[in-house]
N, C-alpha and C. Protein backbone atom coordinates (compact mmCIF):
# COMPACT_ATOMS: atom_id res chain seq x y z
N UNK A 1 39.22 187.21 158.18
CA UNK A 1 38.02 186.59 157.65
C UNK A 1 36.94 186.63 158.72
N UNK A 2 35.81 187.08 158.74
CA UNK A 2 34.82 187.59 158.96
C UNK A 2 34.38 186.12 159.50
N UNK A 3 33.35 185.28 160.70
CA UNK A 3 33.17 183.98 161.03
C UNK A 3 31.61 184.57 161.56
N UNK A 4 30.70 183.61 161.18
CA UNK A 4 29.49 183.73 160.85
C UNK A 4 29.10 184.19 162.31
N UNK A 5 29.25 183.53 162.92
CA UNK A 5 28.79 183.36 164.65
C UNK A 5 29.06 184.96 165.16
N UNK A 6 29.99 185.62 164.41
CA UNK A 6 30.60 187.38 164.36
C UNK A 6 29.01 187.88 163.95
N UNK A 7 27.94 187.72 163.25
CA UNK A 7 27.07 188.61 162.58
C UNK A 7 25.76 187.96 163.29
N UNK A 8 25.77 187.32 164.43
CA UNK A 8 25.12 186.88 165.35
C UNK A 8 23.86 188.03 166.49
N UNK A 9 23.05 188.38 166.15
CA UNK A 9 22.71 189.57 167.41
C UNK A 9 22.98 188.97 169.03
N UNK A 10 23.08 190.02 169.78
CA UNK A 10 23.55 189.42 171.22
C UNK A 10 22.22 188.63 171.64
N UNK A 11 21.24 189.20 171.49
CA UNK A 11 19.85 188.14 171.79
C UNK A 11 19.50 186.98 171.47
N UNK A 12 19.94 187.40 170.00
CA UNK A 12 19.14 185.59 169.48
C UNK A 12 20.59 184.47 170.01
N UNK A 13 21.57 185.16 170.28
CA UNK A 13 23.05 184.27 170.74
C UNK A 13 22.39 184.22 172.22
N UNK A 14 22.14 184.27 172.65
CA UNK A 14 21.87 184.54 173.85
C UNK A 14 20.85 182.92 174.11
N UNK A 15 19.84 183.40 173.81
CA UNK A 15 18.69 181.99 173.43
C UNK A 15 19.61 180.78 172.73
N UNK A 16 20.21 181.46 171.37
CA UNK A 16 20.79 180.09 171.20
C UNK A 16 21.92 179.25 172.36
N UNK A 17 22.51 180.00 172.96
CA UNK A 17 23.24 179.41 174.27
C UNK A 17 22.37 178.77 175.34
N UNK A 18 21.46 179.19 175.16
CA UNK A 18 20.35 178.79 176.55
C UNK A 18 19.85 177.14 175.61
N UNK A 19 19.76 177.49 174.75
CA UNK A 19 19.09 176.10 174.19
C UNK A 19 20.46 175.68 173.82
N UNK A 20 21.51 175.72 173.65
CA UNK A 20 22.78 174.46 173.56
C UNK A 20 22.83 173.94 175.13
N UNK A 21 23.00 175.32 175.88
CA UNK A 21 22.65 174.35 177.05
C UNK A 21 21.93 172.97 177.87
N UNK A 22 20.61 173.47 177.39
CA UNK A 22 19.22 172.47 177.30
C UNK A 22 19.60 171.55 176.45
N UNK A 23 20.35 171.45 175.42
CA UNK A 23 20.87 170.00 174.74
C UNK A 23 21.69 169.52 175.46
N UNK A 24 22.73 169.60 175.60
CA UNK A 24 23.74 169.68 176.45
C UNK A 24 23.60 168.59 177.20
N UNK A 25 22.63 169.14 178.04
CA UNK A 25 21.82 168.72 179.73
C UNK A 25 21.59 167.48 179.26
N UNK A 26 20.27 167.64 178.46
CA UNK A 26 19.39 165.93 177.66
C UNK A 26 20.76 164.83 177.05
N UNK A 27 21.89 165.49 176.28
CA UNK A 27 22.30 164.19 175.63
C UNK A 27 23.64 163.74 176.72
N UNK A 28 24.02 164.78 177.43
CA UNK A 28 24.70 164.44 179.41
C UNK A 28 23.88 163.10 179.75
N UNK A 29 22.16 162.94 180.02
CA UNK A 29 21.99 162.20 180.36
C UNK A 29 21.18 161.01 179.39
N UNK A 30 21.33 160.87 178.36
CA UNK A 30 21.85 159.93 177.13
C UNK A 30 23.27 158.91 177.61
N UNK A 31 24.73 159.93 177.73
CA UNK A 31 25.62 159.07 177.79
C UNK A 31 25.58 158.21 178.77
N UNK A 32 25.24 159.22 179.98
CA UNK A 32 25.13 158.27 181.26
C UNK A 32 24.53 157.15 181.31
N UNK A 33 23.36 156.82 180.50
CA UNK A 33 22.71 156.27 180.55
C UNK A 33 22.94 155.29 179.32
N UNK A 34 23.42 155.15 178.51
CA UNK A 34 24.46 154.50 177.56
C UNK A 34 25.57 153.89 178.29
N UNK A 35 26.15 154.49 178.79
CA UNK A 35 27.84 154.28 179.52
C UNK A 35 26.85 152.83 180.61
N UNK A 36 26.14 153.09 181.79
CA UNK A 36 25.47 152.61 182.81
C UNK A 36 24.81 150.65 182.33
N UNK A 37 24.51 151.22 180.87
CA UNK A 37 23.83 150.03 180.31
C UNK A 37 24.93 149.16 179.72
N UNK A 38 26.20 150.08 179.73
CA UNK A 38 27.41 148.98 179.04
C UNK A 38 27.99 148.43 179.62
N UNK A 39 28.19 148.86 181.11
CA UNK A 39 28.31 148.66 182.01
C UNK A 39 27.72 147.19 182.81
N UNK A 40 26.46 147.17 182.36
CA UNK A 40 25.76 145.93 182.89
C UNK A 40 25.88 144.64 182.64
N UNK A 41 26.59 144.74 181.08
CA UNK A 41 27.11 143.63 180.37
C UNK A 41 25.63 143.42 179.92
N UNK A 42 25.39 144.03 178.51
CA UNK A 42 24.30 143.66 177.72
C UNK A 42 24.37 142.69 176.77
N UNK A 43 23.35 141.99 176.49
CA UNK A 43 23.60 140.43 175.65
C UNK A 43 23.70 141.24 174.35
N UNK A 44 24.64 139.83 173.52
CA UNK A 44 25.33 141.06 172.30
C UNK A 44 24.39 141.07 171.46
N UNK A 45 23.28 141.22 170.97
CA UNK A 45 22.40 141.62 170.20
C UNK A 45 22.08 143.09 170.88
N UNK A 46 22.16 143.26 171.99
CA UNK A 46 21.86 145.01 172.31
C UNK A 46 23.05 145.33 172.38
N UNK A 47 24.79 145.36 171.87
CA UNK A 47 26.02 145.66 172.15
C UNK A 47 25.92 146.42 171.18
N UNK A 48 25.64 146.18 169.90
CA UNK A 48 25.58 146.80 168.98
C UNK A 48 25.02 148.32 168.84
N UNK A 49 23.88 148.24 169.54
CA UNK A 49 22.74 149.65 169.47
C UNK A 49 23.54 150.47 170.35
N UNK A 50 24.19 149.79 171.65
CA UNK A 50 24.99 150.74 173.06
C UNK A 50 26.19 151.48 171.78
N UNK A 51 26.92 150.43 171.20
CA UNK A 51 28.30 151.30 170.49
C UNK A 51 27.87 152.13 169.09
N UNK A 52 26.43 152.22 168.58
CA UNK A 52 26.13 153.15 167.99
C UNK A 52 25.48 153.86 168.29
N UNK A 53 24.92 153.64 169.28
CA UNK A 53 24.61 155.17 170.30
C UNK A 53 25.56 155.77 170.64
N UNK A 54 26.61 155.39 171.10
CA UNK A 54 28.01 155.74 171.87
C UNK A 54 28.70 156.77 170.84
N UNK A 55 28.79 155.97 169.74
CA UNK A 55 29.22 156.85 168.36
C UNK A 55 28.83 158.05 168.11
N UNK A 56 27.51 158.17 168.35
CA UNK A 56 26.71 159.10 167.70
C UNK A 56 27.10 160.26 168.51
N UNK A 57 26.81 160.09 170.13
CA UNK A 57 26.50 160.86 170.60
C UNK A 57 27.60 161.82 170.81
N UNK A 58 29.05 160.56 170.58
CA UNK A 58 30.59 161.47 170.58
C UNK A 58 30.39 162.72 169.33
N UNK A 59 29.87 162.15 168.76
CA UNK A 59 29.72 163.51 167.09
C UNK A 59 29.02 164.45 167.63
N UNK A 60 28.01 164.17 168.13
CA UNK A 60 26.92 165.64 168.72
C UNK A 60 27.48 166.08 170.05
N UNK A 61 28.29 165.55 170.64
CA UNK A 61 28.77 166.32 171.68
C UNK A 61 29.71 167.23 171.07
N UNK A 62 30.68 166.67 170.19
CA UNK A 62 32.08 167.97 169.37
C UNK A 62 31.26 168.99 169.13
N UNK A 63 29.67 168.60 168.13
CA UNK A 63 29.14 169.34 167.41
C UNK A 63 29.00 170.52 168.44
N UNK A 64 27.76 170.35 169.43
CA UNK A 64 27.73 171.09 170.20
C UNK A 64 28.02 172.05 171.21
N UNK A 65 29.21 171.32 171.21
CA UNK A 65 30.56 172.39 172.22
C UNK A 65 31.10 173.15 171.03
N UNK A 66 31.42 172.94 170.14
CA UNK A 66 31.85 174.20 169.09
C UNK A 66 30.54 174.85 168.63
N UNK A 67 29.72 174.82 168.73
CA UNK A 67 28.79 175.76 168.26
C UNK A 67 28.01 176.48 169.62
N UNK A 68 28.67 176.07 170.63
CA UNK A 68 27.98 176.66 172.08
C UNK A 68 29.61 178.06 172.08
N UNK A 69 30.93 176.92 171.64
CA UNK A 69 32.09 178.22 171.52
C UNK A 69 31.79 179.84 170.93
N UNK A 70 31.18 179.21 169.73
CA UNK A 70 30.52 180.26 168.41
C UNK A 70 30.05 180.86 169.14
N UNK A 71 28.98 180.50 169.98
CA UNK A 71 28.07 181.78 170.06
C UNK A 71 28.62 182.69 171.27
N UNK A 72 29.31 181.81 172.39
CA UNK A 72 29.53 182.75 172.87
C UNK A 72 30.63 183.87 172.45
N UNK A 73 31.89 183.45 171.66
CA UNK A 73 32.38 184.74 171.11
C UNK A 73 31.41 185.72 170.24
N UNK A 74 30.41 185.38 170.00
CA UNK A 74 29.27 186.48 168.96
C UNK A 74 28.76 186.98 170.72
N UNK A 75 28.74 186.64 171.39
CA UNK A 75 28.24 187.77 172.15
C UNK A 75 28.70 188.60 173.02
N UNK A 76 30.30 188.00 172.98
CA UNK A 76 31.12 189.01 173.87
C UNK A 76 31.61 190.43 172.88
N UNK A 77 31.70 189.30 171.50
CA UNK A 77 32.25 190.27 170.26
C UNK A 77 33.52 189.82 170.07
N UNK A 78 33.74 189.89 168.80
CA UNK A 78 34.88 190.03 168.21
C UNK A 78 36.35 189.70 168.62
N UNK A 79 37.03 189.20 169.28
CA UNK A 79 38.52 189.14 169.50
C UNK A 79 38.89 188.97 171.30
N UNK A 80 36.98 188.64 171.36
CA UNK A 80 36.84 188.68 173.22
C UNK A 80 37.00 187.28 173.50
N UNK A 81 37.01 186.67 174.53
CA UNK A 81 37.11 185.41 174.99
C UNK A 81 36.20 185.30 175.75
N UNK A 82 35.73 184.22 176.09
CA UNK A 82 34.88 184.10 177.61
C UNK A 82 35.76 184.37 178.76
N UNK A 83 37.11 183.47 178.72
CA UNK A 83 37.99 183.59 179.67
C UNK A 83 38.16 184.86 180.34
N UNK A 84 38.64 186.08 179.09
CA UNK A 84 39.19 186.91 179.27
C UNK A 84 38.11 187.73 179.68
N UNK A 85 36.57 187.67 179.22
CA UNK A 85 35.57 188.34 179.86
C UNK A 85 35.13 188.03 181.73
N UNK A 86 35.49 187.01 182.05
CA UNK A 86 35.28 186.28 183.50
C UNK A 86 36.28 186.85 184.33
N UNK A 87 37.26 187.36 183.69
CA UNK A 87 38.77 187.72 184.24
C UNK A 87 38.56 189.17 184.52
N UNK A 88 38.02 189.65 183.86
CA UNK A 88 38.10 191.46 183.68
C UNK A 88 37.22 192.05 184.95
């Protein structure tokens, strides 16, 4: 079965990796900065906003590491790995 991220051009995968990166980076320093404030012992009317931020950001991090995976197999190609490309 044919996987979308396969019909990808190496360029526009290319940019799109550069910009998962650049997300990446920004919601890295989201958690920190979430984690830092929970840390402080916030009065519980802001406990609430820290553990649904916290929530959220666990979903867009999965999101984003599997779709940073995607692209890079669309640009090694087909049945390549990153691993196995770093190795060679």
């Amino acid at each position: 079965m044919s996987n979308a991220a396969d019909k990808i051009p190496a360029e526009l995968a290319k940019e799109l990796r550069t910009l998962a990166h650049d997300l990446s980076n920004a919601l890295e320093t989201i958690v920190q900065a979430t984690y830092l404030i929970s840390q402080a012992g916030p009065p519980e009317s802001s406990r609430r906003w820290v553990e649904l931020n916290r929530s959220s950001l666990a979903g867009s991090g999965e999101n984003q590491s599997e779709a940073a995976s995607d692209l890079a197999l669309a640009e090694l190609g087909s049945g390549s790995s990153v691993w196995a490309q770093a190795r060679a």
